[in-house]
PDB file of N, CA and C in Angstrom:
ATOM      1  N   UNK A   1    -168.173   4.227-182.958  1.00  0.00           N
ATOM      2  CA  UNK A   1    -166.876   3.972-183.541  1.00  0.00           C
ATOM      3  C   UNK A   1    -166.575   5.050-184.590  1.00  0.00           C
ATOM      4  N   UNK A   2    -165.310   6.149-184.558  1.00  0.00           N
ATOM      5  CA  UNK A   2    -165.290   6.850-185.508  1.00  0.00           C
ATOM      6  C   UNK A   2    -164.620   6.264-186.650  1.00  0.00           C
ATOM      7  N   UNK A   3    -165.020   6.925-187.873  1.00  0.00           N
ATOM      8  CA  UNK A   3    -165.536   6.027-189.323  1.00  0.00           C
ATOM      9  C   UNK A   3    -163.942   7.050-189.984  1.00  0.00           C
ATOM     10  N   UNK A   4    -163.481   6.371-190.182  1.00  0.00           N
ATOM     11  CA  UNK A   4    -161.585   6.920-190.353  1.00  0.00           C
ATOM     12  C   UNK A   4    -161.992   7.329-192.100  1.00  0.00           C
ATOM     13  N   UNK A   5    -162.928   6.507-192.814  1.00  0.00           N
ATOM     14  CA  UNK A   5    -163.234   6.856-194.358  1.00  0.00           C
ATOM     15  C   UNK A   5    -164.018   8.250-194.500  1.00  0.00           C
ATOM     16  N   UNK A   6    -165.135   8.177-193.624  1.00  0.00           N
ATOM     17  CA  UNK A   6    -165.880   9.106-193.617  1.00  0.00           C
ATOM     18  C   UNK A   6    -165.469  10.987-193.444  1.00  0.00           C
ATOM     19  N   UNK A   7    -163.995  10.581-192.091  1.00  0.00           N
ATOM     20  CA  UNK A   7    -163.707  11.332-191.627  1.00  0.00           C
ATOM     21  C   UNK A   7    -162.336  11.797-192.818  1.00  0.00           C
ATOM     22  N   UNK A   8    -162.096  10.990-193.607  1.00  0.00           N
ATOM     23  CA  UNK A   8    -161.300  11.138-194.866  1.00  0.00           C
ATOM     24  C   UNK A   8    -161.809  11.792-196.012  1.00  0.00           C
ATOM     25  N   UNK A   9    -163.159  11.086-196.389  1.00  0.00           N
ATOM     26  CA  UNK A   9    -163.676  11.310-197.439  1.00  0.00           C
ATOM     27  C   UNK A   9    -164.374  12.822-197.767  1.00  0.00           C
ATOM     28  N   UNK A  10    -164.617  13.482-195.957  1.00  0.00           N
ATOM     29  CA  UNK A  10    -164.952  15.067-195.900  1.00  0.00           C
ATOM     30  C   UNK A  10    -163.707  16.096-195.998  1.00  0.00           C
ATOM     31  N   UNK A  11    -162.453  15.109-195.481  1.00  0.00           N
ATOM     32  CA  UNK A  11    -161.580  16.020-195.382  1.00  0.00           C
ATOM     33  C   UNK A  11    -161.317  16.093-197.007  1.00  0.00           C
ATOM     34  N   UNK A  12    -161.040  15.053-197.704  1.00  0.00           N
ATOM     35  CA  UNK A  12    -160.810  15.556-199.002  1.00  0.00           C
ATOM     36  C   UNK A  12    -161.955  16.329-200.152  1.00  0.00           C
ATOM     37  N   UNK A  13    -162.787  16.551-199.537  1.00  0.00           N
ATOM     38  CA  UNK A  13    -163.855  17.476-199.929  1.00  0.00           C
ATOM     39  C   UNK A  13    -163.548  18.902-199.577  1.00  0.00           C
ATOM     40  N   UNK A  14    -163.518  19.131-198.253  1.00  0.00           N
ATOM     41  CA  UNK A  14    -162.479  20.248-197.907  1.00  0.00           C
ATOM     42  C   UNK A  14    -161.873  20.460-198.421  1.00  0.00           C
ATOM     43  N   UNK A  15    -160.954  20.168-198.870  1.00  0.00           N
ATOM     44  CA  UNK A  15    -159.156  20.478-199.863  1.00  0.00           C
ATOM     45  C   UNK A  15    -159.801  21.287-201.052  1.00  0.00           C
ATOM     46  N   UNK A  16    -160.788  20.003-201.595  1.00  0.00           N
ATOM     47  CA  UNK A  16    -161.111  20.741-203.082  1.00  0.00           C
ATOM     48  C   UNK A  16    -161.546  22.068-202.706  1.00  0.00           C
ATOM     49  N   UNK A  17    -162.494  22.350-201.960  1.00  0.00           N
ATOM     50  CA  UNK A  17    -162.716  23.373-202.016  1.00  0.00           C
ATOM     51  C   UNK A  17    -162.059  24.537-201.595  1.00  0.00           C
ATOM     52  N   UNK A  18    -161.196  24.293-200.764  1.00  0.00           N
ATOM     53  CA  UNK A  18    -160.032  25.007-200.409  1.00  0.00           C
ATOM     54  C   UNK A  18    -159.250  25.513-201.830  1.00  0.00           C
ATOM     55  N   UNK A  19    -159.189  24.351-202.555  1.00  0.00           N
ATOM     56  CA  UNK A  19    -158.422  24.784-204.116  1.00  0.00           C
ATOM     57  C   UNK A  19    -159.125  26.119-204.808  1.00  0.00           C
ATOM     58  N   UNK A  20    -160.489  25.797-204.757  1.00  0.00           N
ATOM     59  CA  UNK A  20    -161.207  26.232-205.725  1.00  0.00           C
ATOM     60  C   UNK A  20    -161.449  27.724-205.096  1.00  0.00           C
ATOM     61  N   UNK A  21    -161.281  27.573-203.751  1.00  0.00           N
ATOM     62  CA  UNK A  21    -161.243  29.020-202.883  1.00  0.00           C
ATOM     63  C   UNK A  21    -160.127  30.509-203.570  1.00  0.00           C
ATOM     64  N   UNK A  22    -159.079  29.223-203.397  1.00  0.00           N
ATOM     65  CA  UNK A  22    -157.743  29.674-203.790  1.00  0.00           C
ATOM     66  C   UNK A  22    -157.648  30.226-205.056  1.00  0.00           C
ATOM     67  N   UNK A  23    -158.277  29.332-205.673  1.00  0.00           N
ATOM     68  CA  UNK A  23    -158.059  30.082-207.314  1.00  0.00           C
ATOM     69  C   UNK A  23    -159.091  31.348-206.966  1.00  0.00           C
ATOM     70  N   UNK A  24    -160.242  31.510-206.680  1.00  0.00           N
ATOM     71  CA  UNK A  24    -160.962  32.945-206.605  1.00  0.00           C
ATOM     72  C   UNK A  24    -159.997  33.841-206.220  1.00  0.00           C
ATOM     73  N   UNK A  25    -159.371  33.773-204.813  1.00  0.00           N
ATOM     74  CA  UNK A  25    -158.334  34.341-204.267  1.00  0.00           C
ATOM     75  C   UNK A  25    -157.473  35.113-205.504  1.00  0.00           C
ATOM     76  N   UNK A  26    -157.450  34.392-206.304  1.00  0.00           N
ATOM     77  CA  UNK A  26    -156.164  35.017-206.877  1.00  0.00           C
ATOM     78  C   UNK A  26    -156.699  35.884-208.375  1.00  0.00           C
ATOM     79  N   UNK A  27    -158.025  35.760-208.396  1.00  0.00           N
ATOM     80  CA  UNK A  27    -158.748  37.222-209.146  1.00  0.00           C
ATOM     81  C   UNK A  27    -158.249  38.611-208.309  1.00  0.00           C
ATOM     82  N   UNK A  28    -158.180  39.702-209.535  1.00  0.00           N
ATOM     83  CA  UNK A  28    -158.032  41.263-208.974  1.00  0.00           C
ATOM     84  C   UNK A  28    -159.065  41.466-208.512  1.00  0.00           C
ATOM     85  N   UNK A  29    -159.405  42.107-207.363  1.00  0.00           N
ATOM     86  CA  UNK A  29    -160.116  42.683-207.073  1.00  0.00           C
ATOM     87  C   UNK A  29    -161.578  43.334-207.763  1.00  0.00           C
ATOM     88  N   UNK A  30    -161.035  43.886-208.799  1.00  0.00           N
ATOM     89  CA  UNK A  30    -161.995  44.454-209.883  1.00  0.00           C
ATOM     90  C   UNK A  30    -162.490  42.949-210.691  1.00  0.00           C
ATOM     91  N   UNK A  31    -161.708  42.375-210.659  1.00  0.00           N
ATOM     92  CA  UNK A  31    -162.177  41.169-211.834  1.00  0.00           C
ATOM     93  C   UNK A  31    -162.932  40.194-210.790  1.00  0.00           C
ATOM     94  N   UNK A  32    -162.602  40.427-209.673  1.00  0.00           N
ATOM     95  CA  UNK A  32    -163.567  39.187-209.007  1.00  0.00           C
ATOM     96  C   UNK A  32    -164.867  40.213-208.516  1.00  0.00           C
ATOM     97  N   UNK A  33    -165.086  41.140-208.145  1.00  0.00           N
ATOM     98  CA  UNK A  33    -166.571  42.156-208.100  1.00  0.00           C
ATOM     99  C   UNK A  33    -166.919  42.212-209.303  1.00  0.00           C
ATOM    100  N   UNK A  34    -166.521  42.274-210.717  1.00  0.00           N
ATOM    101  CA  UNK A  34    -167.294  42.578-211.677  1.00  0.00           C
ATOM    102  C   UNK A  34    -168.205  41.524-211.868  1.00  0.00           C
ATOM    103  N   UNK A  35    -168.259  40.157-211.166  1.00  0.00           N
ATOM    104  CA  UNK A  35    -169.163  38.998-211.571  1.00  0.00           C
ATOM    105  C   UNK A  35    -169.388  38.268-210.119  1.00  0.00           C
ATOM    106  N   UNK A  36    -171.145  39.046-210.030  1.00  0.00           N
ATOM    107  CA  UNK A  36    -171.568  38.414-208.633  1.00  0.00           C
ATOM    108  C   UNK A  36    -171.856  36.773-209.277  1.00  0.00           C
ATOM    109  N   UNK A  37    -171.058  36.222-210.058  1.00  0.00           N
ATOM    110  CA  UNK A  37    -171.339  34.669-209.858  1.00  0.00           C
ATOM    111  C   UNK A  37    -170.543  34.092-208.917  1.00  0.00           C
ATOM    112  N   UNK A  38    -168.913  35.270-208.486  1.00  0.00           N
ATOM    113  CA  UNK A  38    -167.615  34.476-208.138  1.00  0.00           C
ATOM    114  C   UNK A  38    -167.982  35.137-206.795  1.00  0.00           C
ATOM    115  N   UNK A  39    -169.220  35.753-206.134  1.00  0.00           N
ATOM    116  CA  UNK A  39    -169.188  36.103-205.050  1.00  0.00           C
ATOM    117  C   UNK A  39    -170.400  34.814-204.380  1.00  0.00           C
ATOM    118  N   UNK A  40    -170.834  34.683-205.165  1.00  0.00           N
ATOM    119  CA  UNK A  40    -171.675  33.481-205.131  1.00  0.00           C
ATOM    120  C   UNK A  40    -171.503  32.002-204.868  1.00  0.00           C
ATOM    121  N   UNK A  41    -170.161  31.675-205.601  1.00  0.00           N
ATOM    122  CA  UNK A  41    -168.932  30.548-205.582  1.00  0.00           C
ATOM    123  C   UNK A  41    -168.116  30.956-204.593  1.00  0.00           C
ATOM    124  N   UNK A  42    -167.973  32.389-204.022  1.00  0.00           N
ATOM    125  CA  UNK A  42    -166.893  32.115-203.090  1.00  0.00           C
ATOM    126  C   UNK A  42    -168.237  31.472-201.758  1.00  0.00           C
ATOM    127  N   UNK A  43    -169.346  32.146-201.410  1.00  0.00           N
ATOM    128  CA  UNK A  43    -169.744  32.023-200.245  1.00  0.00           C
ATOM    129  C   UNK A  43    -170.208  30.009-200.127  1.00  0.00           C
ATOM    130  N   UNK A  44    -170.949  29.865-201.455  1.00  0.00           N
ATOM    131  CA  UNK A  44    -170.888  28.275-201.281  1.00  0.00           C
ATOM    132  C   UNK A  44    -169.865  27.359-200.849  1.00  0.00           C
ATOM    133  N   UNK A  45    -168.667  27.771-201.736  1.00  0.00           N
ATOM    134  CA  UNK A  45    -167.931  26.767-201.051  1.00  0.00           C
ATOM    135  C   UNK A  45    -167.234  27.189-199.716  1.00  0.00           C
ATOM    136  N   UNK A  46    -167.113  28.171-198.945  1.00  0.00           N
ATOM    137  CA  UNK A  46    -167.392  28.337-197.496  1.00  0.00           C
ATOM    138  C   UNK A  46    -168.302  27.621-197.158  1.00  0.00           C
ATOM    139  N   UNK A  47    -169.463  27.817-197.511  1.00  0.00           N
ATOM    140  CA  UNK A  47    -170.962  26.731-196.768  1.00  0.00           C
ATOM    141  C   UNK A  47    -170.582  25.637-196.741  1.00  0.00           C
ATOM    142  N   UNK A  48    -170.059  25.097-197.788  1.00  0.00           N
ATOM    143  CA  UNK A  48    -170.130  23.475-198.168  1.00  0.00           C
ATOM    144  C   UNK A  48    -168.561  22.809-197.187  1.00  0.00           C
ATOM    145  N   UNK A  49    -167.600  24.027-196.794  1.00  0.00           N
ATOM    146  CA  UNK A  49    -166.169  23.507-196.278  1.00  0.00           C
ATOM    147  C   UNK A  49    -166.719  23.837-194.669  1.00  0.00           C
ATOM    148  N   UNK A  50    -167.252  24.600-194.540  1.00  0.00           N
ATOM    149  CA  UNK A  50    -167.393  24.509-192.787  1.00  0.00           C
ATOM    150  C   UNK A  50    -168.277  23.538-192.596  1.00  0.00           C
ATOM    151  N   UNK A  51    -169.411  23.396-193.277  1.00  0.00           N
ATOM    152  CA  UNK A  51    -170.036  22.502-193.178  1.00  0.00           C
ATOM    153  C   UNK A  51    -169.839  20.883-192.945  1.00  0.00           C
ATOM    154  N   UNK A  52    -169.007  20.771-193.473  1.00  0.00           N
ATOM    155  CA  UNK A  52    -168.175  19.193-193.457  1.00  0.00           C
ATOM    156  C   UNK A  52    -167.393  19.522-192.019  1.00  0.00           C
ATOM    157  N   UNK A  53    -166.724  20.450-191.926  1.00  0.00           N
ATOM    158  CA  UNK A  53    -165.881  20.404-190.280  1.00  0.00           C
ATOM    159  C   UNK A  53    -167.074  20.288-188.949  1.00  0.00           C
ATOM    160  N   UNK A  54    -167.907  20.666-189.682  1.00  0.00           N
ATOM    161  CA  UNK A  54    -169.041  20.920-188.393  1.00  0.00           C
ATOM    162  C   UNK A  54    -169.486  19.401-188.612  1.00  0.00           C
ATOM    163  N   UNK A  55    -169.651  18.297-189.529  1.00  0.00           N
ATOM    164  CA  UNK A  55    -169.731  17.218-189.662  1.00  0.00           C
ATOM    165  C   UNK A  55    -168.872  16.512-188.623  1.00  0.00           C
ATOM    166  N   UNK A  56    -167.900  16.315-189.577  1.00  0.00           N
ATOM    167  CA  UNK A  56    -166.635  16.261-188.613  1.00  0.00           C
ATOM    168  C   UNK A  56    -166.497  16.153-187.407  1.00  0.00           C
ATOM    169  N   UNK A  57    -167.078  16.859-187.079  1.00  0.00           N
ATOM    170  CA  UNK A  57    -167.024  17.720-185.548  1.00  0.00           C
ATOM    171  C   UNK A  57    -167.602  16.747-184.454  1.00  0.00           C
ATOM    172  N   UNK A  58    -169.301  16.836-185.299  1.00  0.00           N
ATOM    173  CA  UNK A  58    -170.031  16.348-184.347  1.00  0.00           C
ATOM    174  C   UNK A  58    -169.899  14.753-184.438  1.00  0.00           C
ATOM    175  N   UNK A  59    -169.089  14.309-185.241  1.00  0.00           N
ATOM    176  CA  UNK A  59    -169.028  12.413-185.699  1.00  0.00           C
ATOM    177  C   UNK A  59    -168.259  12.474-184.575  1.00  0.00           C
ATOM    178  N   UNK A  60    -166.701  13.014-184.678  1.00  0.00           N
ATOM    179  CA  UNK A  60    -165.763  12.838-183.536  1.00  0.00           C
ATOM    180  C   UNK A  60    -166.529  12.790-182.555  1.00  0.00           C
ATOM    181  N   UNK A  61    -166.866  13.658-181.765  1.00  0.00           N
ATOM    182  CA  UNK A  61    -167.553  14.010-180.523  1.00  0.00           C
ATOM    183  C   UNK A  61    -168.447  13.159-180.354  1.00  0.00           C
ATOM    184  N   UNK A  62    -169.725  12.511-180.925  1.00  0.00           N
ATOM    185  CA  UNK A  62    -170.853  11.785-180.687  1.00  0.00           C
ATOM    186  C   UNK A  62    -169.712  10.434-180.684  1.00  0.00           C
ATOM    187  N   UNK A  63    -169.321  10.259-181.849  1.00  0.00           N
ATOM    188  CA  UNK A  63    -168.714   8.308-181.685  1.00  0.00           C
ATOM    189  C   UNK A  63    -167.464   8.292-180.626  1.00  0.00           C
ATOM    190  N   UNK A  64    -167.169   9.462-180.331  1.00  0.00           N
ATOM    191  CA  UNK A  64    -166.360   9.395-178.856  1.00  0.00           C
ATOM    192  C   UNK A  64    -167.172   8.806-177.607  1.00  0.00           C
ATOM    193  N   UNK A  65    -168.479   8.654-177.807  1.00  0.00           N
ATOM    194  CA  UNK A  65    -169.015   8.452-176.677  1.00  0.00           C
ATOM    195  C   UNK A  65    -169.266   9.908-175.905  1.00  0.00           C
ATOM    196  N   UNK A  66    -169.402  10.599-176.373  1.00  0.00           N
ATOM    197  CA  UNK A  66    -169.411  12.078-175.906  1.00  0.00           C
ATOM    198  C   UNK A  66    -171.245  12.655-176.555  1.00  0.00           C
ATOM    199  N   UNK A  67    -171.780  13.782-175.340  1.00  0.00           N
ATOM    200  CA  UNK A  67    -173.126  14.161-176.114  1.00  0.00           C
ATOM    201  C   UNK A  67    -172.711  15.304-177.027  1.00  0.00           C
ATOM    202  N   UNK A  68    -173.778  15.057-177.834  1.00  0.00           N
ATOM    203  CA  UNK A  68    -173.386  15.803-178.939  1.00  0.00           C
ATOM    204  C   UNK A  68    -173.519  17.934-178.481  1.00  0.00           C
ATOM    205  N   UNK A  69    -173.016  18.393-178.865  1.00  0.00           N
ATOM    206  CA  UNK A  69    -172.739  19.840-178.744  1.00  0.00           C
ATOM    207  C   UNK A  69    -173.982  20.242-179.327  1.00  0.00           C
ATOM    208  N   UNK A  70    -174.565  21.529-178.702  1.00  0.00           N
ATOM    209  CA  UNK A  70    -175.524  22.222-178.721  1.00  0.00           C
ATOM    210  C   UNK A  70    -175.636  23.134-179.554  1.00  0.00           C
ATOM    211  N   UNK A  71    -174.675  23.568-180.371  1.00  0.00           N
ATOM    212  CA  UNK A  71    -174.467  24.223-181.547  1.00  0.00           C
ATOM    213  C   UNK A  71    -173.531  24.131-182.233  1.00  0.00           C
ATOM    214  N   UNK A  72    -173.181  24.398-183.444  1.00  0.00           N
ATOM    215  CA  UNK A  72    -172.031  24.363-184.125  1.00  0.00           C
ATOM    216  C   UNK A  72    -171.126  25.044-183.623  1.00  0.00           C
ATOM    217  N   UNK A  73    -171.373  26.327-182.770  1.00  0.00           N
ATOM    218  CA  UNK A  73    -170.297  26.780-182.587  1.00  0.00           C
ATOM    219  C   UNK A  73    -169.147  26.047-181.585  1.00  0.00           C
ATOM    220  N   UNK A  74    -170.418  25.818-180.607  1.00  0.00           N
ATOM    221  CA  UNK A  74    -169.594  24.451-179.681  1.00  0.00           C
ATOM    222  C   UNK A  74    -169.022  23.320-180.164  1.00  0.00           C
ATOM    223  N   UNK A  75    -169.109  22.976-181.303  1.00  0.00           N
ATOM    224  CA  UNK A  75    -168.701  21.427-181.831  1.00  0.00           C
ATOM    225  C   UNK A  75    -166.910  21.657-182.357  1.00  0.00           C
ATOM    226  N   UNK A  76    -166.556  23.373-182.493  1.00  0.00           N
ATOM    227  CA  UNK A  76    -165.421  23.562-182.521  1.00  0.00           C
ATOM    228  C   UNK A  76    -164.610  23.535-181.021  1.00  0.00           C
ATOM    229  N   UNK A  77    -165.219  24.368-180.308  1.00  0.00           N
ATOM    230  CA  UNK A  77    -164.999  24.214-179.038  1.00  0.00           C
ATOM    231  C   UNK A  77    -164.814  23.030-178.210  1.00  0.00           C
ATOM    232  N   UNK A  78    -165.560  22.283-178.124  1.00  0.00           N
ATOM    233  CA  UNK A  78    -165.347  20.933-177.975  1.00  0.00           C
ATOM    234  C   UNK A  78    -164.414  20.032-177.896  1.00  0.00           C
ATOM    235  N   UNK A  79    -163.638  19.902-179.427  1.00  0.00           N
ATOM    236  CA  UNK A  79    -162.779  19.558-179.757  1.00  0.00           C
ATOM    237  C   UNK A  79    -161.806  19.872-178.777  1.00  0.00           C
ATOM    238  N   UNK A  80    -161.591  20.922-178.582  1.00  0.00           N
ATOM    239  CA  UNK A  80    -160.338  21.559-177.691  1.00  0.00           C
ATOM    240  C   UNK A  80    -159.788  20.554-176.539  1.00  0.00           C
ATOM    241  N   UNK A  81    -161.568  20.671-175.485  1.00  0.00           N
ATOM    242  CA  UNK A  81    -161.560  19.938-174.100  1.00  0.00           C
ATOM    243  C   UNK A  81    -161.312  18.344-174.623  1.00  0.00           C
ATOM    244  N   UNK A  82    -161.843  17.760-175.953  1.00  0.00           N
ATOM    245  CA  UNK A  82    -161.231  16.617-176.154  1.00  0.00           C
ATOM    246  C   UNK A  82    -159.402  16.298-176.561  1.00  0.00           C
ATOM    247  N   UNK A  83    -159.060  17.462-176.636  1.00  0.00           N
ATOM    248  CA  UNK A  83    -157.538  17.560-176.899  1.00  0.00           C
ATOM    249  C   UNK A  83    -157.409  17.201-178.380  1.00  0.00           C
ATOM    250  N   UNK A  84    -158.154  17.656-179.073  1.00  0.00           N
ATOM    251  CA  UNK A  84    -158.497  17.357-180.968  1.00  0.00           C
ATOM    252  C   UNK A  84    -157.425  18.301-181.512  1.00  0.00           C
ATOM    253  N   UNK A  85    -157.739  19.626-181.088  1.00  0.00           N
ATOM    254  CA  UNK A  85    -157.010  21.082-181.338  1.00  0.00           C
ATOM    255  C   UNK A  85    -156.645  21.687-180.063  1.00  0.00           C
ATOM    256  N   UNK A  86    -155.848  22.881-180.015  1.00  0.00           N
ATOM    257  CA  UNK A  86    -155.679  23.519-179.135  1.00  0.00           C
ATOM    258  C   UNK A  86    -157.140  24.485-178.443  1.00  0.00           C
ATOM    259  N   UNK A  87    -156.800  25.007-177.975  1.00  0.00           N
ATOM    260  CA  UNK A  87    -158.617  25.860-177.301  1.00  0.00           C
ATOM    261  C   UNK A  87    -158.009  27.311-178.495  1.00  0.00           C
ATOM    262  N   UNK A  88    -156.816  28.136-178.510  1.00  0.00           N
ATOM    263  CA  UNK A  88    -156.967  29.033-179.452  1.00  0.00           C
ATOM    264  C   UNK A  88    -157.331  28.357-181.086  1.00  0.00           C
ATOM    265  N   UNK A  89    -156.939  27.244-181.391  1.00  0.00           N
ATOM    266  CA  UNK A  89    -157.270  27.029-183.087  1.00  0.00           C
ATOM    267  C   UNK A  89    -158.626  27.008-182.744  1.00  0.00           C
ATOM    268  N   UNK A  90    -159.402  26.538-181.745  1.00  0.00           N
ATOM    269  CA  UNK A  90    -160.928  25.811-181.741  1.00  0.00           C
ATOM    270  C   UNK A  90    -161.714  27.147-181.607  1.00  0.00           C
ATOM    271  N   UNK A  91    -160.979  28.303-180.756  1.00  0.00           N
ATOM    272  CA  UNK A  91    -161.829  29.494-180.993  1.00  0.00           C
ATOM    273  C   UNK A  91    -161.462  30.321-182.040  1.00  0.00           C
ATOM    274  N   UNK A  92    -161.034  30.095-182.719  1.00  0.00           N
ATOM    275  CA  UNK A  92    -160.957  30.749-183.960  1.00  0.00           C
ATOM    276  C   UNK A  92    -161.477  30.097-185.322  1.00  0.00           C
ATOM    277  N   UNK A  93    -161.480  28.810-185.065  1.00  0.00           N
ATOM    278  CA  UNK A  93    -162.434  28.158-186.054  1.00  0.00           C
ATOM    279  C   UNK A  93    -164.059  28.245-186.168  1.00  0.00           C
ATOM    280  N   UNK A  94    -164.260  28.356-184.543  1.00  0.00           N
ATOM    281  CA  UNK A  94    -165.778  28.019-183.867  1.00  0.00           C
ATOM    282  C   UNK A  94    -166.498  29.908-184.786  1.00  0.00           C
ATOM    283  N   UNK A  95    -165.328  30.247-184.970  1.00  0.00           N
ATOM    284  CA  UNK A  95    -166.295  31.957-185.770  1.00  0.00           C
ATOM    285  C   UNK A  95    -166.647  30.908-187.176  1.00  0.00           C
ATOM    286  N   UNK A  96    -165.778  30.302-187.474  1.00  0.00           N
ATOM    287  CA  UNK A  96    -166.393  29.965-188.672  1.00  0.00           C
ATOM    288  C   UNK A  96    -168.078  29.752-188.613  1.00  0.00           C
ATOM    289  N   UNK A  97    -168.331  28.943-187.776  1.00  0.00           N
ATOM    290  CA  UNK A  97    -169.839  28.914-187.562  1.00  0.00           C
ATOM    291  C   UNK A  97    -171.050  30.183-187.646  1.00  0.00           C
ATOM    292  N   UNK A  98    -170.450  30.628-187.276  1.00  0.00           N
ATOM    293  CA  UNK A  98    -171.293  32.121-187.479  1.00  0.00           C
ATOM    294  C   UNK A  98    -171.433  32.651-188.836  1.00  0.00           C
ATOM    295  N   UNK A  99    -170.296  32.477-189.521  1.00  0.00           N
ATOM    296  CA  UNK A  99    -170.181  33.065-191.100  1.00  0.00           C
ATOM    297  C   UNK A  99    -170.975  32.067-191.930  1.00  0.00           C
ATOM    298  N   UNK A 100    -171.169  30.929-191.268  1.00  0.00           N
ATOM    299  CA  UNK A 100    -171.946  29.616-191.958  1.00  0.00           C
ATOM    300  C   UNK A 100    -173.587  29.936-191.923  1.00  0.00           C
ATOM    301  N   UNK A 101    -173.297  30.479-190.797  1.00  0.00           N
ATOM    302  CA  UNK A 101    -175.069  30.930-190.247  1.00  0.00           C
ATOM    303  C   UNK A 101    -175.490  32.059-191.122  1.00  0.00           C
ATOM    304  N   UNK A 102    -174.631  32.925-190.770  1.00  0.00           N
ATOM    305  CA  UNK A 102    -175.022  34.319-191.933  1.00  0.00           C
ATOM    306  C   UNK A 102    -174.698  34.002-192.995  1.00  0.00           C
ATOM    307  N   UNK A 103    -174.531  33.167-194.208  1.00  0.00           N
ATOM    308  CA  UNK A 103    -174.598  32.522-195.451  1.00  0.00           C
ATOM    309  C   UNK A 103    -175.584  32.222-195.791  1.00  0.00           C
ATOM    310  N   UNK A 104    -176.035  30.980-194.912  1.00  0.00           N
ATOM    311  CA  UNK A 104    -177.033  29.878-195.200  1.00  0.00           C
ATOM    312  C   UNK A 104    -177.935  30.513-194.966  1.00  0.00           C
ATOM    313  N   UNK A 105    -178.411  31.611-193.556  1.00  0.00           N
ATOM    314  CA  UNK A 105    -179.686  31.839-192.932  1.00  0.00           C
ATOM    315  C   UNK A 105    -179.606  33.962-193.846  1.00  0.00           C
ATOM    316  N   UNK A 106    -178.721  33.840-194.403  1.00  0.00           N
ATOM    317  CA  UNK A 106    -178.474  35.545-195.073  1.00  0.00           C
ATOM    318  C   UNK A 106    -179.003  36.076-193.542  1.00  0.00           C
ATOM    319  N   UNK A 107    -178.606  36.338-191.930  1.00  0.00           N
ATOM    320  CA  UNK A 107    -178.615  37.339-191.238  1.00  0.00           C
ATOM    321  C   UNK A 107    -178.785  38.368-191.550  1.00  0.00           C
ATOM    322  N   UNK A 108    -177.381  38.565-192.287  1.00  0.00           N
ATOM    323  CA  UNK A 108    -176.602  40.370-192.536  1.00  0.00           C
ATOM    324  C   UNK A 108    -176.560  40.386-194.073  1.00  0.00           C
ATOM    325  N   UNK A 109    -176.227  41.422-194.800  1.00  0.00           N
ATOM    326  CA  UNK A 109    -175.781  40.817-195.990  1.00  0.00           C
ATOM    327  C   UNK A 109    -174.194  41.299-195.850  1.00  0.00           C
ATOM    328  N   UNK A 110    -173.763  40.410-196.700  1.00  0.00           N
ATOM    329  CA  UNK A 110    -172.183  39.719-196.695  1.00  0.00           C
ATOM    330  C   UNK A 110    -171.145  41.034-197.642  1.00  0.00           C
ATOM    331  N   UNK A 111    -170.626  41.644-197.452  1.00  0.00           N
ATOM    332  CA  UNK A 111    -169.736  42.881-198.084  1.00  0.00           C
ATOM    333  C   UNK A 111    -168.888  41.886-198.884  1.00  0.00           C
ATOM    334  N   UNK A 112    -169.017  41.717-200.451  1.00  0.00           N
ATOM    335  CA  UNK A 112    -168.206  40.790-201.092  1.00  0.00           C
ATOM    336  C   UNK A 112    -166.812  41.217-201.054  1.00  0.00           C
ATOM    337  N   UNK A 113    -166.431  42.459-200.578  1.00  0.00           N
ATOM    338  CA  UNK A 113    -164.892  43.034-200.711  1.00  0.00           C
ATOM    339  C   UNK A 113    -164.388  42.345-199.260  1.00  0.00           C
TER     340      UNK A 113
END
């Protein structure tokens, strides 16, 4: 059964951090590189906002009665064939997963510009 609070209570977790995105956003350039703390705050709350969609993701999909997706990247994808999003929003979200991976797992390192 999908949990309508749960699926509320991430989305408004999202937002905040979306806010808090926003305000970085709106540092100069120079003023947001001069302090690797705000490069630090920007990549967390990326981690912490895809992270909840990839939540998200897989609640929809599993309490649909559906098996659960084999990676995050699929759990955007997914959505699509369930008619959640369109297939272009779902492949353009599903990169988010990757930027989640190279965060959390540091792959590459991340060009703060």
């Amino acid at each position: 059964m999908i949990d309508r609070q749960l699926i509320t209570r991430k989305m408004s977790l999202i937002l905040e951090d979306v806010a808090a995105m926003t305000r970085l956003s709106q540092l100069s350039r120079e003023r947001y590189l001069e302090d690797s703390i705000n490069e630090a705050l920007a990549e967390r709350y990326l981690e912490r906002a895809i992270g909840r969609m990839i939540d998200i993701n897989f609640h929809l999909i599993t309490e649909s009665g559906h098996v659960p997706p084999k990676d995050y990247h699929e759990s955007f994808v997914r959505l699509s064939t369930l008619g959640v999003m369109t297939a272009d929003l779902a492949k353009e979200m599903a990169m988010a997963a990757g930027l989640r991976n190279r965060i959390v797992h540091e792959y590459d390192d991340i060009d703060p510009e």
